[in-house]
N, C-alpha and C. Protein backbone atom coordinates (compact mmCIF):
# COMPACT_ATOMS: atom_id res chain seq x y z
N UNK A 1 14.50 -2.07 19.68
CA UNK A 1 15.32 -1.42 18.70
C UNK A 1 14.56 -0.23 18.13
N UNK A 2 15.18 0.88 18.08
CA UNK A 2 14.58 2.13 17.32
C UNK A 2 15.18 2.74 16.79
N UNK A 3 14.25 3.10 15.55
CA UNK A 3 15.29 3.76 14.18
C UNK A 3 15.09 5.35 14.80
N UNK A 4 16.20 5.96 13.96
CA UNK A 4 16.72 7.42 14.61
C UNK A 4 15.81 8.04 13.19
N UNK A 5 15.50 9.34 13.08
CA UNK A 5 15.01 10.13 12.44
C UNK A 5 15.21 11.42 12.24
N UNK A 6 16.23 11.58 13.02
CA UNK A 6 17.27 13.03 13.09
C UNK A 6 17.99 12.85 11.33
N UNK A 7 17.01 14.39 11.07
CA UNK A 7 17.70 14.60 9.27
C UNK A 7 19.16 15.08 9.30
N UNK A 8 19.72 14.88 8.26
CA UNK A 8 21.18 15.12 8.37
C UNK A 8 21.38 16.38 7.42
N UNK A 9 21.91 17.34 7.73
CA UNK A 9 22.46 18.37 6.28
C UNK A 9 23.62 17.34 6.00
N UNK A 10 23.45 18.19 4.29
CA UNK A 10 24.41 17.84 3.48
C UNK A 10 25.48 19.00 4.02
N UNK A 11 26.57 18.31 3.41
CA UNK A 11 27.99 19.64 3.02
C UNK A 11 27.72 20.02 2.26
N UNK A 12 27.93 21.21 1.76
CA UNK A 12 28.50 22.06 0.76
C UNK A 12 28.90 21.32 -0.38
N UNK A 13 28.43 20.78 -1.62
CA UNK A 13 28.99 19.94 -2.42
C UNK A 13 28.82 18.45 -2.17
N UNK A 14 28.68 18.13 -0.88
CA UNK A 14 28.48 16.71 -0.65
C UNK A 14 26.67 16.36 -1.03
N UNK A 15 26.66 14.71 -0.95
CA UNK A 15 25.07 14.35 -0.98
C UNK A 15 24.52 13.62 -0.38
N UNK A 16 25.32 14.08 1.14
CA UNK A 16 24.61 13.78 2.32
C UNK A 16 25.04 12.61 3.01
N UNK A 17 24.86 12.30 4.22
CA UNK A 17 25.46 11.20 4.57
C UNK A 17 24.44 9.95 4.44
N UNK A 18 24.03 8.74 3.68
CA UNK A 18 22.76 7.93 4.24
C UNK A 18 22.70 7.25 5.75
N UNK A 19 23.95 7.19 6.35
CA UNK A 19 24.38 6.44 7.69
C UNK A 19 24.56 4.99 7.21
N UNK A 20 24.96 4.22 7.91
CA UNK A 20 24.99 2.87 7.80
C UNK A 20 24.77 1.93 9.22
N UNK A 21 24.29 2.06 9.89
CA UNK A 21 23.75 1.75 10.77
C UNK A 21 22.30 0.65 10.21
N UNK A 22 22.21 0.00 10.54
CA UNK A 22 20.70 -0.95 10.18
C UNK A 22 19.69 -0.28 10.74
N UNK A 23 19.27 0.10 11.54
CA UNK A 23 18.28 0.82 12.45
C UNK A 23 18.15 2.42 11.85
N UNK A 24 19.26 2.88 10.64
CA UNK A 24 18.87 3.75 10.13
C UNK A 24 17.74 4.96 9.42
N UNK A 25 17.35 5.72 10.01
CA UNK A 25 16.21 6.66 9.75
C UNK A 25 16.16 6.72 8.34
N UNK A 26 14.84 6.78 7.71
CA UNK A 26 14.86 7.02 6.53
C UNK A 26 14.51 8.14 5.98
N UNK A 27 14.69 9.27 6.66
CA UNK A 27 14.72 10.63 6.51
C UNK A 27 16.25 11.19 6.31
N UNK A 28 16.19 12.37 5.52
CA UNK A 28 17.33 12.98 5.12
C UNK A 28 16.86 14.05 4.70
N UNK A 29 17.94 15.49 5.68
CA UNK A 29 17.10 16.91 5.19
C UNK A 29 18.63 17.20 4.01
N UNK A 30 18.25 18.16 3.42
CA UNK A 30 19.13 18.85 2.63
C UNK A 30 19.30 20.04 2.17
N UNK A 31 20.31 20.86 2.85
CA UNK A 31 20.14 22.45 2.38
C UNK A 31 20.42 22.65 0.99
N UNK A 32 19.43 23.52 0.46
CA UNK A 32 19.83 24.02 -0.47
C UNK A 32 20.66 25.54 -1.21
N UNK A 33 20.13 25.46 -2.18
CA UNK A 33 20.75 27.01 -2.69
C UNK A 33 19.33 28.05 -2.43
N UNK A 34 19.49 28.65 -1.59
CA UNK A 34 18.50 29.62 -1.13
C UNK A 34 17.50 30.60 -2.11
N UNK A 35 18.56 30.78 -3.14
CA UNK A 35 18.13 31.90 -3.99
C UNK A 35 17.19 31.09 -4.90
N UNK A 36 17.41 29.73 -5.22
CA UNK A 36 16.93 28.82 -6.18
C UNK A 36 15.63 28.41 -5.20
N UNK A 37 15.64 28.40 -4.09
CA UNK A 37 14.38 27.75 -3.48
C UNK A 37 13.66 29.20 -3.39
N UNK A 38 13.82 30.84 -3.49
CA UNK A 38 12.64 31.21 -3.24
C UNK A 38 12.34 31.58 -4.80
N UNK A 39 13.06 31.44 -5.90
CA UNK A 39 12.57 31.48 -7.57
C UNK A 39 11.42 30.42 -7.08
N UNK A 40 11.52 29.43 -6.57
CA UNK A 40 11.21 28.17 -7.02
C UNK A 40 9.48 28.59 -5.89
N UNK A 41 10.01 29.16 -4.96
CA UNK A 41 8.75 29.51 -3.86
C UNK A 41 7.49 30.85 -4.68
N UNK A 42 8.30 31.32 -4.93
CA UNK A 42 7.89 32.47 -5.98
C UNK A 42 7.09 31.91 -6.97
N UNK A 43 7.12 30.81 -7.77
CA UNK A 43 7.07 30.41 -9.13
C UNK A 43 5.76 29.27 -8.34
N UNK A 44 5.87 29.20 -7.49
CA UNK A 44 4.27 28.31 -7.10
C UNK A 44 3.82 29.37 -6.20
N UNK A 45 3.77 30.85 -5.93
CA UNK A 45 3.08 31.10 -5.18
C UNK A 45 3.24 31.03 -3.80
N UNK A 46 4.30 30.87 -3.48
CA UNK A 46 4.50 31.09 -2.19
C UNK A 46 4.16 29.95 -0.93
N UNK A 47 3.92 28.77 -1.88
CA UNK A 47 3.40 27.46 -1.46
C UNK A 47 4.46 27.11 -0.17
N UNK A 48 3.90 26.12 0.87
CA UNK A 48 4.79 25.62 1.95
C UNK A 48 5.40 24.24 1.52
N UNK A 49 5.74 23.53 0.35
CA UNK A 49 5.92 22.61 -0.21
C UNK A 49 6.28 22.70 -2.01
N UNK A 50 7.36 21.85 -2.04
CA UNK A 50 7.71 21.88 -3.94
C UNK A 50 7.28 20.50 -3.82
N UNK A 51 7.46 20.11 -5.56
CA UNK A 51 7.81 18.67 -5.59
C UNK A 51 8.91 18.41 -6.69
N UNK A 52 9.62 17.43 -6.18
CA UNK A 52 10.46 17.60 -7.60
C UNK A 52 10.79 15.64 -7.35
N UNK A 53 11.25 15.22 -8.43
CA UNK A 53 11.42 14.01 -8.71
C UNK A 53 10.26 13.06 -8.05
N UNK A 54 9.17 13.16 -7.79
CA UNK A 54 8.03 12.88 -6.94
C UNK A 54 7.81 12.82 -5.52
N UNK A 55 9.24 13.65 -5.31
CA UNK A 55 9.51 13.78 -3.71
C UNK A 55 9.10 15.17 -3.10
N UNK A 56 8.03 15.05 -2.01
CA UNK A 56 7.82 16.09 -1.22
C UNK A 56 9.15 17.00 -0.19
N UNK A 57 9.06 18.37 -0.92
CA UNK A 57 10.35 19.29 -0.78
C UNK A 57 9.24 20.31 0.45
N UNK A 58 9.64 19.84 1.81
CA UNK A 58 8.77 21.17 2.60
C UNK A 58 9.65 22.28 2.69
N UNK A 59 9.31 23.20 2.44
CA UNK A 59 10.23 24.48 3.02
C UNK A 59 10.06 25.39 4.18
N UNK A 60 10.96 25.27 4.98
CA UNK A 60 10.90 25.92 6.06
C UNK A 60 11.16 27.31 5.73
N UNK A 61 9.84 28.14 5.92
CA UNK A 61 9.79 29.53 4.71
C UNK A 61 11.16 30.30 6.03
N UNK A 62 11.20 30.24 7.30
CA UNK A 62 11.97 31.44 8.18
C UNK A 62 13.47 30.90 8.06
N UNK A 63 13.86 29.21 7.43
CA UNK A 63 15.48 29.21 7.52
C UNK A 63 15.79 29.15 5.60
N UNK A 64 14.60 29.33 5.13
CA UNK A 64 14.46 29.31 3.75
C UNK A 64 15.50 28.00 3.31
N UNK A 65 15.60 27.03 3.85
CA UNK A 65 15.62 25.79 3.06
C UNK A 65 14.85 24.88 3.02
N UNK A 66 14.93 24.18 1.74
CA UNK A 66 13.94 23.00 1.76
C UNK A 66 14.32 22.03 2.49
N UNK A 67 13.63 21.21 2.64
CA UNK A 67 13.91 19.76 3.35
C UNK A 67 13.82 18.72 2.24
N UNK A 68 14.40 17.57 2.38
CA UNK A 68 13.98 16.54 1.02
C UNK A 68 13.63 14.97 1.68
N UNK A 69 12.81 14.77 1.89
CA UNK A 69 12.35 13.21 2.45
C UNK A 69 12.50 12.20 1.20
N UNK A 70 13.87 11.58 1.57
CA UNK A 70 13.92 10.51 1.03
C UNK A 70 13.20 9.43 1.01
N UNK A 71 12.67 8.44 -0.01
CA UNK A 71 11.84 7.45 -0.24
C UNK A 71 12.45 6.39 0.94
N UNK A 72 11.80 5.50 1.61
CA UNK A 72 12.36 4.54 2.30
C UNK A 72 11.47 3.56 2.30
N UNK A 73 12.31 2.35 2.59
CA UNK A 73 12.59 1.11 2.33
C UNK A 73 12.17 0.74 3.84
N UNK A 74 11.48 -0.30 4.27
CA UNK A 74 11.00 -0.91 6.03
C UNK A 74 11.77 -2.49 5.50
N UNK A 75 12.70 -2.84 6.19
CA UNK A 75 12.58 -4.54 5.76
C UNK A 75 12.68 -5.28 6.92
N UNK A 76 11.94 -6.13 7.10
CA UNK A 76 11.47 -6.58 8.17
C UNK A 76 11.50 -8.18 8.15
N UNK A 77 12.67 -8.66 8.92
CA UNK A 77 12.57 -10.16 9.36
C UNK A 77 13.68 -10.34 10.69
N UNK A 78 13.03 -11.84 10.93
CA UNK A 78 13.84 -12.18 12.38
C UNK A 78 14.87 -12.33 12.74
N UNK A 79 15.61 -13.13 10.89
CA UNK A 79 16.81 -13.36 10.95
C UNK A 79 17.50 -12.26 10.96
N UNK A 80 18.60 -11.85 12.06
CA UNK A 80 19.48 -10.37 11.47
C UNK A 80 20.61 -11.13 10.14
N UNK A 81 20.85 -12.70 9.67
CA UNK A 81 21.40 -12.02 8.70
C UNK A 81 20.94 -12.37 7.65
N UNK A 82 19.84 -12.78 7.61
CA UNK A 82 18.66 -12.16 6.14
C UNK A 82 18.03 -10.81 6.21
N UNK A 83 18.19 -9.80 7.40
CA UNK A 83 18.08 -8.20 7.62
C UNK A 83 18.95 -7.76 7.07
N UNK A 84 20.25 -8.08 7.47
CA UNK A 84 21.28 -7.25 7.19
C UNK A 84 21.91 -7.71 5.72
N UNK A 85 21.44 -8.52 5.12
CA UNK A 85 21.62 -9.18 3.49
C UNK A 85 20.73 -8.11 2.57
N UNK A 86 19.68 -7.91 3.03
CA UNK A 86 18.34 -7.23 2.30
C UNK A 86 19.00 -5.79 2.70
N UNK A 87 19.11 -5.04 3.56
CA UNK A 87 19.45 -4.21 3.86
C UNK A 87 20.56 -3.65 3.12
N UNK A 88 21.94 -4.27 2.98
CA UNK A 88 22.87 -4.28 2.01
C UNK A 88 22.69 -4.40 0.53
N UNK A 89 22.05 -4.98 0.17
CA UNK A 89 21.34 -5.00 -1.51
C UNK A 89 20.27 -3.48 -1.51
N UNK A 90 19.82 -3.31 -0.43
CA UNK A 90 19.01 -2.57 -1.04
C UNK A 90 19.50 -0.64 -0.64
N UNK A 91 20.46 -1.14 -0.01
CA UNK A 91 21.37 0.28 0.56
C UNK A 91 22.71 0.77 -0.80
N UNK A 92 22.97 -0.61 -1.38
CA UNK A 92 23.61 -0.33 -1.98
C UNK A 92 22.98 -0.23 -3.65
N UNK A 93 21.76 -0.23 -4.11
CA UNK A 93 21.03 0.44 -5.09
C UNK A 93 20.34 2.07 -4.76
N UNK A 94 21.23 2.67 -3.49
CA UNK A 94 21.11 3.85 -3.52
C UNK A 94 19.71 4.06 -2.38
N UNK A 95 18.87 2.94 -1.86
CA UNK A 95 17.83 3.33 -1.26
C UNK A 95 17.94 3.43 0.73
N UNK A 96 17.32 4.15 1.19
CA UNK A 96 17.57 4.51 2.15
C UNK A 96 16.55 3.18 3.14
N UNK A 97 16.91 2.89 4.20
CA UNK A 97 16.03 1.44 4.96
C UNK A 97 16.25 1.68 6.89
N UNK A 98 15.01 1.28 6.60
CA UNK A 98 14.94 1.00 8.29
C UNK A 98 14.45 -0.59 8.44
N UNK A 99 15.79 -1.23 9.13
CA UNK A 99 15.47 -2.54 9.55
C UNK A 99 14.47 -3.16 10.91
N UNK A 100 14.40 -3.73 10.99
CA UNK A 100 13.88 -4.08 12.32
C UNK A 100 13.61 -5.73 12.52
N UNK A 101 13.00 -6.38 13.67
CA UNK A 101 13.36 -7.78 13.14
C UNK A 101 11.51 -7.72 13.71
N UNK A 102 10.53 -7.33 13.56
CA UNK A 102 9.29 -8.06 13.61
C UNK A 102 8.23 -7.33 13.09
N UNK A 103 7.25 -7.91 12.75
CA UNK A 103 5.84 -7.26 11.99
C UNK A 103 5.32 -6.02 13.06
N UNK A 104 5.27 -6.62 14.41
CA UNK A 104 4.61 -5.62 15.06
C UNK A 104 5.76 -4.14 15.14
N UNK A 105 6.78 -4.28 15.14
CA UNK A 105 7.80 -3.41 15.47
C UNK A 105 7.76 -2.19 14.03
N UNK A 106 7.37 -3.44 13.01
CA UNK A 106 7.15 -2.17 11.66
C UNK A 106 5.91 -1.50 11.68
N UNK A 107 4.88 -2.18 12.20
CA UNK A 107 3.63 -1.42 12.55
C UNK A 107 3.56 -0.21 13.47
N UNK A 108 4.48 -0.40 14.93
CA UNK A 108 4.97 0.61 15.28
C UNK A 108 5.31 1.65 14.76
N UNK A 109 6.32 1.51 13.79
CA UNK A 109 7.36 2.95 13.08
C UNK A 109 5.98 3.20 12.29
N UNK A 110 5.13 2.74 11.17
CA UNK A 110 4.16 2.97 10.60
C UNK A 110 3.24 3.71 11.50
N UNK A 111 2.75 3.49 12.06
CA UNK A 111 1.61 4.11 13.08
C UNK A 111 1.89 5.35 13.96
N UNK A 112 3.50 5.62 13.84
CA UNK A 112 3.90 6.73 14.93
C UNK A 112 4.26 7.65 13.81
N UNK A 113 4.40 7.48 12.87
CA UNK A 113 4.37 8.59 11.73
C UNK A 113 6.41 8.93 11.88
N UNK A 114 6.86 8.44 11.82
CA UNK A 114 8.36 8.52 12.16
C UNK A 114 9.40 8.11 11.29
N UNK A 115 8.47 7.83 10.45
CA UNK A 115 9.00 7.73 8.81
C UNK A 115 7.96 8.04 8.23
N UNK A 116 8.26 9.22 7.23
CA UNK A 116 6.60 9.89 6.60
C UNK A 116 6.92 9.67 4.98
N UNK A 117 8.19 8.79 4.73
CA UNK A 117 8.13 8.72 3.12
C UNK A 117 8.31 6.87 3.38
N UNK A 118 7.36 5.89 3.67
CA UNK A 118 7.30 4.86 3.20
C UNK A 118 7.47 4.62 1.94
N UNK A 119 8.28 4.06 1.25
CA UNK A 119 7.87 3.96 -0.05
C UNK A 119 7.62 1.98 -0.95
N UNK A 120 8.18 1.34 0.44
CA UNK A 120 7.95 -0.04 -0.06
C UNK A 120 8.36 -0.86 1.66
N UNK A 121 7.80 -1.82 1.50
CA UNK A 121 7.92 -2.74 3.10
C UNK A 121 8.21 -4.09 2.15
N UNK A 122 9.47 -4.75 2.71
CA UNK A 122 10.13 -5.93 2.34
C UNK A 122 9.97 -7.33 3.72
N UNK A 123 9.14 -8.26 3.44
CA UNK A 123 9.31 -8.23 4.93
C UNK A 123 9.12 -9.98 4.85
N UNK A 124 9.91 -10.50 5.60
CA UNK A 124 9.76 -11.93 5.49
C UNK A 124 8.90 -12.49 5.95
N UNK A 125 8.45 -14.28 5.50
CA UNK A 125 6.94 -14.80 5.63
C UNK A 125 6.82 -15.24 6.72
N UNK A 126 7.82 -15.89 6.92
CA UNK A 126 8.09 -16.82 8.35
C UNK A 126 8.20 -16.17 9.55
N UNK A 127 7.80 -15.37 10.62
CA UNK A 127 8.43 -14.92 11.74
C UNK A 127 7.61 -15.30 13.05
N UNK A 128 8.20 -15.19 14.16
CA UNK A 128 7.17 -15.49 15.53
C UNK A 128 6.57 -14.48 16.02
N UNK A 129 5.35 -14.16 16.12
CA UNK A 129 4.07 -13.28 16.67
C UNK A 129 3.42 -12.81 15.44
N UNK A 130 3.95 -12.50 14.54
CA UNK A 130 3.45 -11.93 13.75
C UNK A 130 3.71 -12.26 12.27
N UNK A 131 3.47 -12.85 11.51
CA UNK A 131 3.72 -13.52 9.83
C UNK A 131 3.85 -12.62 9.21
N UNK A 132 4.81 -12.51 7.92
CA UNK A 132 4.97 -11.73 6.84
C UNK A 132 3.17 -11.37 6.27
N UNK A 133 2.81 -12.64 6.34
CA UNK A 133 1.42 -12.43 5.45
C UNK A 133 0.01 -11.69 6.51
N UNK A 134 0.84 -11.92 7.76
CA UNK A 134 -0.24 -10.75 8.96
C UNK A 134 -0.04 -9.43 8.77
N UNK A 135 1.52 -9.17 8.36
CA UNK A 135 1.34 -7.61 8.55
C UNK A 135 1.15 -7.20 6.80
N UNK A 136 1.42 -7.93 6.02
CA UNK A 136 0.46 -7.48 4.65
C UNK A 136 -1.00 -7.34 4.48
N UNK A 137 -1.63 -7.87 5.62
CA UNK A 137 -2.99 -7.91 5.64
C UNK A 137 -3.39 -6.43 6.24
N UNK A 138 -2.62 -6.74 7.47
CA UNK A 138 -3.13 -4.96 8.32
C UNK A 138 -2.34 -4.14 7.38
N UNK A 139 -1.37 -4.41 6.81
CA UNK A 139 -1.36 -2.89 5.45
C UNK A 139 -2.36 -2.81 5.05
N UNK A 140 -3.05 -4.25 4.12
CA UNK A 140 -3.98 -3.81 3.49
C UNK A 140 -4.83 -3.42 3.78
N UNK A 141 -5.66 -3.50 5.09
CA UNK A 141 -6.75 -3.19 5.68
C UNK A 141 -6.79 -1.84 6.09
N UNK A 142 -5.61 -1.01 6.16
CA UNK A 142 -4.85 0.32 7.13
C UNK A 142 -5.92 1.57 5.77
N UNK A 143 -6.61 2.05 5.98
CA UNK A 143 -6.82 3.02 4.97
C UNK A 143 -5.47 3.73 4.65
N UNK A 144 -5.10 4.05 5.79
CA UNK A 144 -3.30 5.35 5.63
C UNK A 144 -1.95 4.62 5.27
N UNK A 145 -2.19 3.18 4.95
CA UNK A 145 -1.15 2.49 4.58
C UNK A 145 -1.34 1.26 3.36
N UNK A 146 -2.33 1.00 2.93
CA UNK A 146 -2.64 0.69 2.14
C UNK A 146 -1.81 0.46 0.83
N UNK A 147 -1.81 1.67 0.34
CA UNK A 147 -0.98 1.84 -0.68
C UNK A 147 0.38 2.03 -0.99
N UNK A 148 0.95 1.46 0.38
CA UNK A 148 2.69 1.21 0.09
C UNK A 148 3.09 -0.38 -0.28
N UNK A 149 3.33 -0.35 -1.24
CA UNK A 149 3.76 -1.61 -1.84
C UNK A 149 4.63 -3.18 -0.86
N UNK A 150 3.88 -3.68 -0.84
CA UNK A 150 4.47 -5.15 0.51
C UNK A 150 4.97 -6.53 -0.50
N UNK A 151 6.30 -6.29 -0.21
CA UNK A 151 6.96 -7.46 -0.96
C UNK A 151 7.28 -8.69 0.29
N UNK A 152 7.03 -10.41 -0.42
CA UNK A 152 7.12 -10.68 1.01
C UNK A 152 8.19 -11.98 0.64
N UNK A 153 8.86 -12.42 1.44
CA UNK A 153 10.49 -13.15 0.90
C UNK A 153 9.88 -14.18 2.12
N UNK A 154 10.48 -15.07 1.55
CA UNK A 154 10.29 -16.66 2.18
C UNK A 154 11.33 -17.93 1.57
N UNK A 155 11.88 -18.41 2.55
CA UNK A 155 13.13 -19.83 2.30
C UNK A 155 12.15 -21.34 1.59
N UNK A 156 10.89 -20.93 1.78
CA UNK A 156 10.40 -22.00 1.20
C UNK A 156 9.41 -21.73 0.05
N UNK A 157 9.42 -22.43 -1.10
CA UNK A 157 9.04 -22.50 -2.35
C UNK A 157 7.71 -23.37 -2.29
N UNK A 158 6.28 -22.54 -1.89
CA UNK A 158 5.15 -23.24 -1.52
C UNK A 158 4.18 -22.18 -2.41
N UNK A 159 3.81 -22.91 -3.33
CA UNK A 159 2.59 -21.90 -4.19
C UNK A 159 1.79 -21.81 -3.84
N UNK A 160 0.93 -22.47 -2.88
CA UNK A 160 -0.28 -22.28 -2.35
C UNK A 160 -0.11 -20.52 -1.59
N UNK A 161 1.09 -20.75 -0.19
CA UNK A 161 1.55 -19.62 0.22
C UNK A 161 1.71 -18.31 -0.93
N UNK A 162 2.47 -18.45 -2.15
CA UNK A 162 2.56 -17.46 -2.77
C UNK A 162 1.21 -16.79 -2.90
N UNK A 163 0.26 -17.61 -3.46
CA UNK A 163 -0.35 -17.67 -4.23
C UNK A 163 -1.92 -16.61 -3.07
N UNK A 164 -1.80 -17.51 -1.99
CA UNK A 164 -2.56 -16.66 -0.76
C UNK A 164 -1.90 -14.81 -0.43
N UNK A 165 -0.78 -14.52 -1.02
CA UNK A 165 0.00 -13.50 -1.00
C UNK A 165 -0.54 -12.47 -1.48
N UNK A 166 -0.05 -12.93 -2.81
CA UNK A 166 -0.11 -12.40 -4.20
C UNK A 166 -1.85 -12.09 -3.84
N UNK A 167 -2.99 -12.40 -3.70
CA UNK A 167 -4.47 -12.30 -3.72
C UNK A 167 -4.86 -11.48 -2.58
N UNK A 168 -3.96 -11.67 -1.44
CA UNK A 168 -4.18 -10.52 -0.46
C UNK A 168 -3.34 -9.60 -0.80
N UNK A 169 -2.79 -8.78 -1.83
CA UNK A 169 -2.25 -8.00 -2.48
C UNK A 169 -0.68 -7.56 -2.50
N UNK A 170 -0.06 -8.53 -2.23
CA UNK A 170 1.60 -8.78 -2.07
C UNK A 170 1.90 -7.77 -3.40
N UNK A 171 3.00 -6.99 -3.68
CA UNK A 171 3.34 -6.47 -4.63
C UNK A 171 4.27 -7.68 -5.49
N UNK A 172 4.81 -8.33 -4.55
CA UNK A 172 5.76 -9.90 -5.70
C UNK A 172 6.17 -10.64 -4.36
N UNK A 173 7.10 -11.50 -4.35
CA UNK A 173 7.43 -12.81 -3.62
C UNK A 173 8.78 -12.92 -4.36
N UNK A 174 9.49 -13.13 -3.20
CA UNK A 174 10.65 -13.19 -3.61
C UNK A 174 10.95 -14.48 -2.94
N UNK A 175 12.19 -15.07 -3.41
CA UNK A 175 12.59 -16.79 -2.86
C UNK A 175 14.08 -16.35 -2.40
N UNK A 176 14.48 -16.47 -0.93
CA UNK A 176 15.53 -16.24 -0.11
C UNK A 176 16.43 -17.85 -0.72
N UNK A 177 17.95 -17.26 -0.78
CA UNK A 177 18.56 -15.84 -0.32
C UNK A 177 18.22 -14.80 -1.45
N UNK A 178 17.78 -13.60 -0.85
CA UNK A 178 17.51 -12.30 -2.18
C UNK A 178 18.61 -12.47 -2.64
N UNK A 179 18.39 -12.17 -4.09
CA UNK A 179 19.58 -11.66 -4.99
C UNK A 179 19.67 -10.14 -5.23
N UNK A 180 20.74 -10.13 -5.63
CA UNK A 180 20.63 -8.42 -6.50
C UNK A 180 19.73 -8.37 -7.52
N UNK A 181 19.78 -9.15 -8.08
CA UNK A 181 18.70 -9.04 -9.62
C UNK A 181 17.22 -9.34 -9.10
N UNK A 182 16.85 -9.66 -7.77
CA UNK A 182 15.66 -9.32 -7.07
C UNK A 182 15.00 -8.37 -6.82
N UNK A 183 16.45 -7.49 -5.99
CA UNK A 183 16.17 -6.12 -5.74
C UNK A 183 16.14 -5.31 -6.51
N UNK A 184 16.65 -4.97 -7.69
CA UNK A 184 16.79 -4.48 -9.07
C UNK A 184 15.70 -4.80 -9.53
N UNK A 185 14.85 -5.67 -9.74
CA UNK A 185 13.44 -5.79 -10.23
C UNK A 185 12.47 -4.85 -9.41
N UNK A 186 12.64 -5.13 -8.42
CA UNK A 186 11.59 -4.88 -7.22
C UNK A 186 11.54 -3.19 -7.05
N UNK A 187 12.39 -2.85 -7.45
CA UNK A 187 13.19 -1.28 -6.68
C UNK A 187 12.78 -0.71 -8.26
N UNK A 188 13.09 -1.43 -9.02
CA UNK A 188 13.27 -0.55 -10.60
C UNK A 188 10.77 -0.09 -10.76
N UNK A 189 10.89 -1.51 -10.64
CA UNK A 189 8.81 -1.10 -10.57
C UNK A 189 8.10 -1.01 -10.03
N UNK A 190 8.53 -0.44 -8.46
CA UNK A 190 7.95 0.02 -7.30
C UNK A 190 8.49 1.17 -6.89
N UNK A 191 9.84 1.63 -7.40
CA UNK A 191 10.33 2.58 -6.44
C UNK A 191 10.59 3.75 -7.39
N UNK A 192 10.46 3.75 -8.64
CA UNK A 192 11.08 4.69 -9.46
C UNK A 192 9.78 5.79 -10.44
């Protein structure tokens, strides 16, 4: 399975399409108002990059629009419909996600640079080849990945497990089935 990464323009007035596809890219370009991006190019100097809402704005100085890399979401488990549950909660708080169903498969998209705005990995405990709590480890160990926040969801209620999580640096633990008021926690003090 491979997520697509082809940015989308917006319309004229529109704010873009996110796709709905599960395998969805978590990139999204967006034209802007031209005259406002070279005030704005002007006003830093002529820089190859803005920032605005903490999002990296590159500008392509020869079609003079910016680009806008949306924050994204990796959620990662075996079950497709605890993927496509997480995926739906977290598509519909506005965030953009690339699903996939295994640890090594998110290490992939991570390592090929094919999503360049990680902004959180959701990823379940239980899976075959690779454990929720294996690929939180090689985050943590990753110097270049390190610091994207690893939430890790599990059907069973075992504190020892949490607890081994949470110390290899889990951002929280969530108890399946996610709720909305999960993702709303999780999204509101990691993603905003």
């Amino acid at each position: 399975m491979e997520a697509s990464s082809k940015p989308e323009a917006a319309a004229a007035g529109g704010d873009g399409s996110r796709g709905d596809d599960l395998q969805g890219a978590c990139r999204r370009g967006r034209g802007g108002d031209r005259a406002e991006e070279r005030e704005d190019r002007e006003e830093r100097g002529g820089g190859a990059a803005a920032k605005q809402d903490g999002r990296v704005l590159p500008v392509d100085d020869d079609a003079g629009v910016v680009v806008v890399v949306e924050p994204c979401v990796i959620a990662v488990d075996d079950s497709s419909v605890d993927r496509a549950l997480v995926t739906a909660l977290l598509r519909r708080s506005k965030y953009r996600v690339t699903a996939v169903d295994s640890g090594k498969r998110a290490l992939e998209i991570l390592g090929s640079g094919s999503e360049p705005n990680v902004s959180m990995i959701i990823t379940d405990y239980w899976m075959p080849e690779m454990t929720g709590y294996d690929l939180l480890r090689k985050v943590k160990e990753s110097s270049e990945l390190k610091q994207i926040p690893v939430v890790i969801m599990s059907s069973d209620n075992v504190p020892t497990r949490i607890s081994r999580c949470m110390e290899e640096g889990a951002e929280d633990f969530l108890l399946k089935p996610v709720r909305p008021s999960d993702i709303s926690r999780i999204t509101t003090r990691m993603l905003h």
